[in-house]
PDB file of N, CA and C in Angstrom:
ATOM      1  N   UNK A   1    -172.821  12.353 -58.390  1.00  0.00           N
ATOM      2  CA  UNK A   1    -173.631  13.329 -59.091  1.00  0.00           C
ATOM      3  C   UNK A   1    -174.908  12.715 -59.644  1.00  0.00           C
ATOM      4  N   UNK A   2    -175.045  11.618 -59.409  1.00  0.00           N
ATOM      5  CA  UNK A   2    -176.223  10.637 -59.582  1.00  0.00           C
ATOM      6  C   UNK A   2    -177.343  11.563 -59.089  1.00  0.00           C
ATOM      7  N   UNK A   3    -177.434  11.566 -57.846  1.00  0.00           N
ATOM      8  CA  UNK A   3    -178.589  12.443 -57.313  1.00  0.00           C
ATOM      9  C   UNK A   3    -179.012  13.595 -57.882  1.00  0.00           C
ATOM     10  N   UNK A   4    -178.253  14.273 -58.315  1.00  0.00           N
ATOM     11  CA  UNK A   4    -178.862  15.599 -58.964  1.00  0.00           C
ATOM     12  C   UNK A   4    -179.106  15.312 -60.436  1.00  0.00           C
ATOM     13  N   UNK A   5    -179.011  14.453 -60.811  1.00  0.00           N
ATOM     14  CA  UNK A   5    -179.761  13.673 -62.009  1.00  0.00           C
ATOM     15  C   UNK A   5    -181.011  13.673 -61.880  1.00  0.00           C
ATOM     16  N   UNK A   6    -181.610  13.359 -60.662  1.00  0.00           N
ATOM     17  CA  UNK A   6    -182.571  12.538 -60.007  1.00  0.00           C
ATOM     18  C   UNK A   6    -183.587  13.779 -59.470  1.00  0.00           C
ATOM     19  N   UNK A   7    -182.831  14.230 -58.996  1.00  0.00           N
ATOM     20  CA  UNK A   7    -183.523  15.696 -58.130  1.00  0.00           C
ATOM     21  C   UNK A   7    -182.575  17.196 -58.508  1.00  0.00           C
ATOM     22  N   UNK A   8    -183.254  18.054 -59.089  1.00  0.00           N
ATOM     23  CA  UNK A   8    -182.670  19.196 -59.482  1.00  0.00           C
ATOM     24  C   UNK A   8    -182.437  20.252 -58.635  1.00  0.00           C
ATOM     25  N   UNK A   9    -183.471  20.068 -57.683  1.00  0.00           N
ATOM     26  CA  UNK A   9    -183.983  21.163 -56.700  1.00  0.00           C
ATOM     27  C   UNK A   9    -183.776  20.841 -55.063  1.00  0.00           C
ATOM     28  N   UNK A  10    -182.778  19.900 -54.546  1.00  0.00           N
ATOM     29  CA  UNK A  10    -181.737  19.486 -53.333  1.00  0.00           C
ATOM     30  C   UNK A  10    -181.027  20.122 -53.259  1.00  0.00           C
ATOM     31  N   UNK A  11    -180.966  21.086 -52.715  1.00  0.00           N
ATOM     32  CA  UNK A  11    -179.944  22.436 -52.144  1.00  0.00           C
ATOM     33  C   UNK A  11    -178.890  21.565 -51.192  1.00  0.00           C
ATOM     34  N   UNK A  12    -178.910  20.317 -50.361  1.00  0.00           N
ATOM     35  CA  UNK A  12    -178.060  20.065 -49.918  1.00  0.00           C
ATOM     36  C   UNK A  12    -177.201  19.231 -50.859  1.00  0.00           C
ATOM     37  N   UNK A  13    -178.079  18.435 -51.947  1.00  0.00           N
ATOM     38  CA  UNK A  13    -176.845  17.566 -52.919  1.00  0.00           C
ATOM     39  C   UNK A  13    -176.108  19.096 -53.964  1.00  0.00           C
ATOM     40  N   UNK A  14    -176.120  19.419 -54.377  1.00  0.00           N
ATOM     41  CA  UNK A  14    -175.507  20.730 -54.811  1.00  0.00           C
ATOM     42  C   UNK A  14    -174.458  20.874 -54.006  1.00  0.00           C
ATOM     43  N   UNK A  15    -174.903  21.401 -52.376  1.00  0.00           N
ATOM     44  CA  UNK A  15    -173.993  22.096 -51.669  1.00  0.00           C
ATOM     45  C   UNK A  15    -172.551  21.008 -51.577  1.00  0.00           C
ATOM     46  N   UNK A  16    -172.829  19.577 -51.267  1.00  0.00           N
ATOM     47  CA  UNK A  16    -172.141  18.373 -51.346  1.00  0.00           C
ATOM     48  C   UNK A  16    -170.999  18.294 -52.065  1.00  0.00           C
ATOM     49  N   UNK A  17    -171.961  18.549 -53.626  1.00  0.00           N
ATOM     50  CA  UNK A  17    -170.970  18.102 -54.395  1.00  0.00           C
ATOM     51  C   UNK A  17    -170.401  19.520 -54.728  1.00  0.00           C
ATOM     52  N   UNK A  18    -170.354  20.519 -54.330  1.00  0.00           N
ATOM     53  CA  UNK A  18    -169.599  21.624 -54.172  1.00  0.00           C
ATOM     54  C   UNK A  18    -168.639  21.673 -53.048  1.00  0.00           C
ATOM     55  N   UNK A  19    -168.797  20.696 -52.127  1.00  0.00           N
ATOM     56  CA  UNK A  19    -167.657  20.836 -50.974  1.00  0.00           C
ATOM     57  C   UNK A  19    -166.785  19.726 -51.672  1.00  0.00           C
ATOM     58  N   UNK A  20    -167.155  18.466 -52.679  1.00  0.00           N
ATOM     59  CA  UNK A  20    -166.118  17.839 -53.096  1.00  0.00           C
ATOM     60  C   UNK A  20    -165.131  18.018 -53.907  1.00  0.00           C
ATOM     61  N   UNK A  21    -165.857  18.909 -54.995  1.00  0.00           N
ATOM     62  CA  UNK A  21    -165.098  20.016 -55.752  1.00  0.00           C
ATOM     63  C   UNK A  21    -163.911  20.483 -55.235  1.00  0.00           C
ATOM     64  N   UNK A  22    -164.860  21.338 -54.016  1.00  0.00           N
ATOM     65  CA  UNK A  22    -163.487  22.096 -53.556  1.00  0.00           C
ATOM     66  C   UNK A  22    -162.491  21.503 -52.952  1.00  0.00           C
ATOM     67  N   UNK A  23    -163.056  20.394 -52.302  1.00  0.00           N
ATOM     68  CA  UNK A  23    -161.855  19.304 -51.584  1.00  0.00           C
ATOM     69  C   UNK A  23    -160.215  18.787 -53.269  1.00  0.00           C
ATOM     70  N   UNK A  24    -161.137  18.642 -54.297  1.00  0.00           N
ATOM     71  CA  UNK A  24    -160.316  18.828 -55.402  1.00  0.00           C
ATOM     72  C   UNK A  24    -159.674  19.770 -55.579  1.00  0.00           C
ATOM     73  N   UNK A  25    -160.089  20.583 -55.262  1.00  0.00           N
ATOM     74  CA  UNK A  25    -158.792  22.427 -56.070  1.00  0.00           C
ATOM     75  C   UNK A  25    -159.803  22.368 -56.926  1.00  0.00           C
ATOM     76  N   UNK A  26    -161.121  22.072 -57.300  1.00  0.00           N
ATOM     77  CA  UNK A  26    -161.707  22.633 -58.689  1.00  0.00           C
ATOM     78  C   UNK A  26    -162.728  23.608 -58.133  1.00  0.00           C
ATOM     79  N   UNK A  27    -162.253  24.991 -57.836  1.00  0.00           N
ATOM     80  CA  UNK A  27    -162.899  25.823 -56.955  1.00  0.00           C
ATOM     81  C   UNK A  27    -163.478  26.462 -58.006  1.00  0.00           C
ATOM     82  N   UNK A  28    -163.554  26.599 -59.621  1.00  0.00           N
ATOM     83  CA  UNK A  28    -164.162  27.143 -60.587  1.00  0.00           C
ATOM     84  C   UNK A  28    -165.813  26.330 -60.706  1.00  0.00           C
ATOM     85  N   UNK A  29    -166.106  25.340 -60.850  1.00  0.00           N
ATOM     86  CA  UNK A  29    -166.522  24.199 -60.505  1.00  0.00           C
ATOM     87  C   UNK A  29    -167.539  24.055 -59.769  1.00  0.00           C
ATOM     88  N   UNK A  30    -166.999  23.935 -58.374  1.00  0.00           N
ATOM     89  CA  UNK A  30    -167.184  24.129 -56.874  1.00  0.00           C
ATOM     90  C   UNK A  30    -168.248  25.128 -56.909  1.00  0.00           C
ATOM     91  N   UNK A  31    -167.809  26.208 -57.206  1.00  0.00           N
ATOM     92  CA  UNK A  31    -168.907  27.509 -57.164  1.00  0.00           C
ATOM     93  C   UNK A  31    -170.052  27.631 -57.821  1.00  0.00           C
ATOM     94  N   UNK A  32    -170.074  26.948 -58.787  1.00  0.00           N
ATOM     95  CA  UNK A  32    -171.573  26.773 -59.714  1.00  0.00           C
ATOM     96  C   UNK A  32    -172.549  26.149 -58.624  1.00  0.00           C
ATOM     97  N   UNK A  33    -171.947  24.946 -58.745  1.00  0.00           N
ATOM     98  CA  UNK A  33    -172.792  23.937 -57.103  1.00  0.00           C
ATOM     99  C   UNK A  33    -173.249  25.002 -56.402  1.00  0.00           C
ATOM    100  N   UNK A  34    -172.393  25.517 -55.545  1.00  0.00           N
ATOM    101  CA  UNK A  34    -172.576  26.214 -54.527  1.00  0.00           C
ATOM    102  C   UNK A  34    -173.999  27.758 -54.413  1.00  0.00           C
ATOM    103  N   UNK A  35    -173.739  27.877 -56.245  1.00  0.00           N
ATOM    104  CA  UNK A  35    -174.526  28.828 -56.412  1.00  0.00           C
ATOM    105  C   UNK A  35    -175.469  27.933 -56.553  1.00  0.00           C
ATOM    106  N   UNK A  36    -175.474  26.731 -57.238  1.00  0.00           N
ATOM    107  CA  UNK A  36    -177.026  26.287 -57.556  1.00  0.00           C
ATOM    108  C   UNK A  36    -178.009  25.924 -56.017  1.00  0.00           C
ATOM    109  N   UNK A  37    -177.272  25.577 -55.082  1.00  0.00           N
ATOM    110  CA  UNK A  37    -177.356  25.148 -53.988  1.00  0.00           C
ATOM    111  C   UNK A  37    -178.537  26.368 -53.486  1.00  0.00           C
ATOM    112  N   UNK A  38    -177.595  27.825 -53.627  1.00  0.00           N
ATOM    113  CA  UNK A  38    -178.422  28.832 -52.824  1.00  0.00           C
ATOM    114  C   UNK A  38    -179.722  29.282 -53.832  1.00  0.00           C
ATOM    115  N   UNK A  39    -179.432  28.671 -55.206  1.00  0.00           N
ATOM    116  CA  UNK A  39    -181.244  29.165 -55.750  1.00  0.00           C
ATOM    117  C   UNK A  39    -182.106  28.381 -55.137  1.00  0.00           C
ATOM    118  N   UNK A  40    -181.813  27.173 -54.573  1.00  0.00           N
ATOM    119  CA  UNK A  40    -182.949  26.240 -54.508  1.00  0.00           C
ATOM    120  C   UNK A  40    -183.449  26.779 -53.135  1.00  0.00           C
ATOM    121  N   UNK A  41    -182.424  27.037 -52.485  1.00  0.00           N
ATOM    122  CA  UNK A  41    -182.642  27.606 -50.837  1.00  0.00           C
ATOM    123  C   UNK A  41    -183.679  28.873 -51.410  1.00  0.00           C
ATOM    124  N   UNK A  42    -183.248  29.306 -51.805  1.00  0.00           N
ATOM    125  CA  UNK A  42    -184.002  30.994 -52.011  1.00  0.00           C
ATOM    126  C   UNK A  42    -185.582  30.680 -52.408  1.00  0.00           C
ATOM    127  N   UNK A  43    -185.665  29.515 -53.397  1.00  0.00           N
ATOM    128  CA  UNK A  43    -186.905  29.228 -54.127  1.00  0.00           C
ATOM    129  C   UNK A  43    -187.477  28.832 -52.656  1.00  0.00           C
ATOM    130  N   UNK A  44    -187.204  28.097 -51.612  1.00  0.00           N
ATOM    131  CA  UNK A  44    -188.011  27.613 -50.591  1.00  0.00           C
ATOM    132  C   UNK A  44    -188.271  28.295 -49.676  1.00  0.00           C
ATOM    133  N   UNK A  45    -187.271  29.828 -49.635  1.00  0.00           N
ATOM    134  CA  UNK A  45    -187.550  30.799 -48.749  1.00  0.00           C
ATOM    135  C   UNK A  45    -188.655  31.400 -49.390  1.00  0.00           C
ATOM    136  N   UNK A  46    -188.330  31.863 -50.535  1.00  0.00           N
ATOM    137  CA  UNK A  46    -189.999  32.511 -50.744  1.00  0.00           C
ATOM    138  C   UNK A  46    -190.926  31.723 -51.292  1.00  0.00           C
ATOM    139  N   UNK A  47    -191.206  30.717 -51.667  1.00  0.00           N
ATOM    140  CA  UNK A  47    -192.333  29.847 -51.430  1.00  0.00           C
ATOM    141  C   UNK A  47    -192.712  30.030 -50.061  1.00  0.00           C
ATOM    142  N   UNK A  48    -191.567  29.805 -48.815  1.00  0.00           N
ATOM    143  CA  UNK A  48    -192.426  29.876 -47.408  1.00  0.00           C
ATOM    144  C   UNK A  48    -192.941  31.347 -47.040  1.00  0.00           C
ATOM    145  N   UNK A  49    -192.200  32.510 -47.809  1.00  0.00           N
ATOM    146  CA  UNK A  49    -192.499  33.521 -47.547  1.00  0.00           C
ATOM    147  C   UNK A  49    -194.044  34.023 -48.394  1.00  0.00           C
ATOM    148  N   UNK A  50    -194.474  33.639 -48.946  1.00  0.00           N
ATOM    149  CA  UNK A  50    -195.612  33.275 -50.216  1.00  0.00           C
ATOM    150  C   UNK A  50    -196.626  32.767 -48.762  1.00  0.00           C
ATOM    151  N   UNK A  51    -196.215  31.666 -48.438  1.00  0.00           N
ATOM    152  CA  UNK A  51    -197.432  30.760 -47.954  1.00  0.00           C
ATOM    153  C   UNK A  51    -197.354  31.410 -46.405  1.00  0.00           C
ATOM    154  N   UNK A  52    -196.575  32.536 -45.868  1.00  0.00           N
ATOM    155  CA  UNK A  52    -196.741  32.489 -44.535  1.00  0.00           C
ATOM    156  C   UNK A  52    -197.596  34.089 -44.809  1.00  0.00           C
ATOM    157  N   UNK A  53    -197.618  34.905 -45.959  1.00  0.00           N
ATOM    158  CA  UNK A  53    -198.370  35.890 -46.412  1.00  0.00           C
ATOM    159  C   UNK A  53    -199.878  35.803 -46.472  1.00  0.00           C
ATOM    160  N   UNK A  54    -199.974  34.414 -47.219  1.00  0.00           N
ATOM    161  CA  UNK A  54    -201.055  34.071 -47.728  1.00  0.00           C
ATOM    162  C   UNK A  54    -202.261  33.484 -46.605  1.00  0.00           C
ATOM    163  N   UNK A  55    -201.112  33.001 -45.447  1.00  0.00           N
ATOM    164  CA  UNK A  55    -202.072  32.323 -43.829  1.00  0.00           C
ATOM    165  C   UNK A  55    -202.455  34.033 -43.485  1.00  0.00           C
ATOM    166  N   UNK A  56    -201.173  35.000 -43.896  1.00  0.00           N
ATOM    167  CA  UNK A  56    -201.801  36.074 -42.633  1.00  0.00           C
ATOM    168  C   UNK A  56    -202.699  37.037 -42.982  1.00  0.00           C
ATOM    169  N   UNK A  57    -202.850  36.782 -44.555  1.00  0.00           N
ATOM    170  CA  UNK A  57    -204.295  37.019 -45.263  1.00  0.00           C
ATOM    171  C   UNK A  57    -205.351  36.546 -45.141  1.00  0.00           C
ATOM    172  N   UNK A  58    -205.494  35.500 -44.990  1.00  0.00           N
ATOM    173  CA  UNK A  58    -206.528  34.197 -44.522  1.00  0.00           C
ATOM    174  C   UNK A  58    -207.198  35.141 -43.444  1.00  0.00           C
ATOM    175  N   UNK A  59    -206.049  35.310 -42.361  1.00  0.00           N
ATOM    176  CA  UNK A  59    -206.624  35.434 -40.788  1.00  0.00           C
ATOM    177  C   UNK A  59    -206.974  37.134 -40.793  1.00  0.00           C
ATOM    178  N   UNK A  60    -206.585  37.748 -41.669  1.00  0.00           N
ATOM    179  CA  UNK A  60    -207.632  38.770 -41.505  1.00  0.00           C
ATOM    180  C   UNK A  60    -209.030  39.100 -42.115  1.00  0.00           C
ATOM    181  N   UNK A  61    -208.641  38.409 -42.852  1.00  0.00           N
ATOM    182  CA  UNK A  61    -210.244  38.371 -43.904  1.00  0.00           C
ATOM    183  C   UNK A  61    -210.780  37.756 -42.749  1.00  0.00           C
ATOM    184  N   UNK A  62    -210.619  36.686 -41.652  1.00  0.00           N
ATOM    185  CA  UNK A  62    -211.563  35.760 -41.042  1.00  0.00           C
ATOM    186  C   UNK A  62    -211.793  36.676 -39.690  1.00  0.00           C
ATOM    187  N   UNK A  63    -211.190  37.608 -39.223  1.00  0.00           N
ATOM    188  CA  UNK A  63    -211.129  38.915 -38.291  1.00  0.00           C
ATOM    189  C   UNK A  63    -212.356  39.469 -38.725  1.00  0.00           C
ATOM    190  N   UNK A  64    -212.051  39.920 -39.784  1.00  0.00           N
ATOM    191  CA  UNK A  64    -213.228  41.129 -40.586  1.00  0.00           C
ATOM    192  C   UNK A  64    -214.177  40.474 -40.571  1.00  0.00           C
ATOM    193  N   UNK A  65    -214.639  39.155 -41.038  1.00  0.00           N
ATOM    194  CA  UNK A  65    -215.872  38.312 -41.169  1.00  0.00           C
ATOM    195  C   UNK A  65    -216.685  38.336 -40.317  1.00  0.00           C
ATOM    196  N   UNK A  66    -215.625  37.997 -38.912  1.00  0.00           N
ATOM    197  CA  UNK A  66    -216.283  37.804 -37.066  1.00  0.00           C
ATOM    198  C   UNK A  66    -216.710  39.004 -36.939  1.00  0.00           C
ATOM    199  N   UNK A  67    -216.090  40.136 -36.682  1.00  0.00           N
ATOM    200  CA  UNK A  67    -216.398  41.177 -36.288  1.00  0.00           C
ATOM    201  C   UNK A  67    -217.520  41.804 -37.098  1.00  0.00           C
ATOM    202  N   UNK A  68    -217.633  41.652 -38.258  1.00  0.00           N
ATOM    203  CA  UNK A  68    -218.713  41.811 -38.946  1.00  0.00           C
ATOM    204  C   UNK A  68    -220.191  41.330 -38.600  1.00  0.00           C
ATOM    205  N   UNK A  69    -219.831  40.204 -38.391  1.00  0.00           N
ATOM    206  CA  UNK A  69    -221.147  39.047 -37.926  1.00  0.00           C
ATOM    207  C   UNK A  69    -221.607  39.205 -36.197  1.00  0.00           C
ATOM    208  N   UNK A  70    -220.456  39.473 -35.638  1.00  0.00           N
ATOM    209  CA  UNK A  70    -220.358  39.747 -34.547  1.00  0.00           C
ATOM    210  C   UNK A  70    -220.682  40.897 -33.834  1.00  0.00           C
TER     211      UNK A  70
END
């Protein structure tokens, strides 16, 4: 559990130490991990969903520009 000392936001050390948990029987436990695991996933889905918005904004403003000039 060192690592998540270290790094808060490793969706795979979370998920880890949620499969060791459960390898224990501490399936109460286990599930926190597991949940913390999927915020961090979620935070990187929409960060990418953020930045793949923000390119396809880019490229129409730069459409409108050409065609304008053009």
């Amino acid at each position: 559990m060192a690592g998540l000392r270290v790094n808060r936001n490793n969706a795979k050390l979370f998920n880890n130490v949620g499969h060791a948990l459960e390898g224990e029987k501490n399936f109460t436990e286990a599930l926190k991990y597991f949940q913390q695991a999927t915020l961090c996933v979620l935070s990187l889905v929409v960060l990418y969903a953020l930045a793949m918005l923000y390119c396809y904004h880019l490229f129409i403003c730069l459409v409108i520009c050409f065609k304008t000039r053009y």
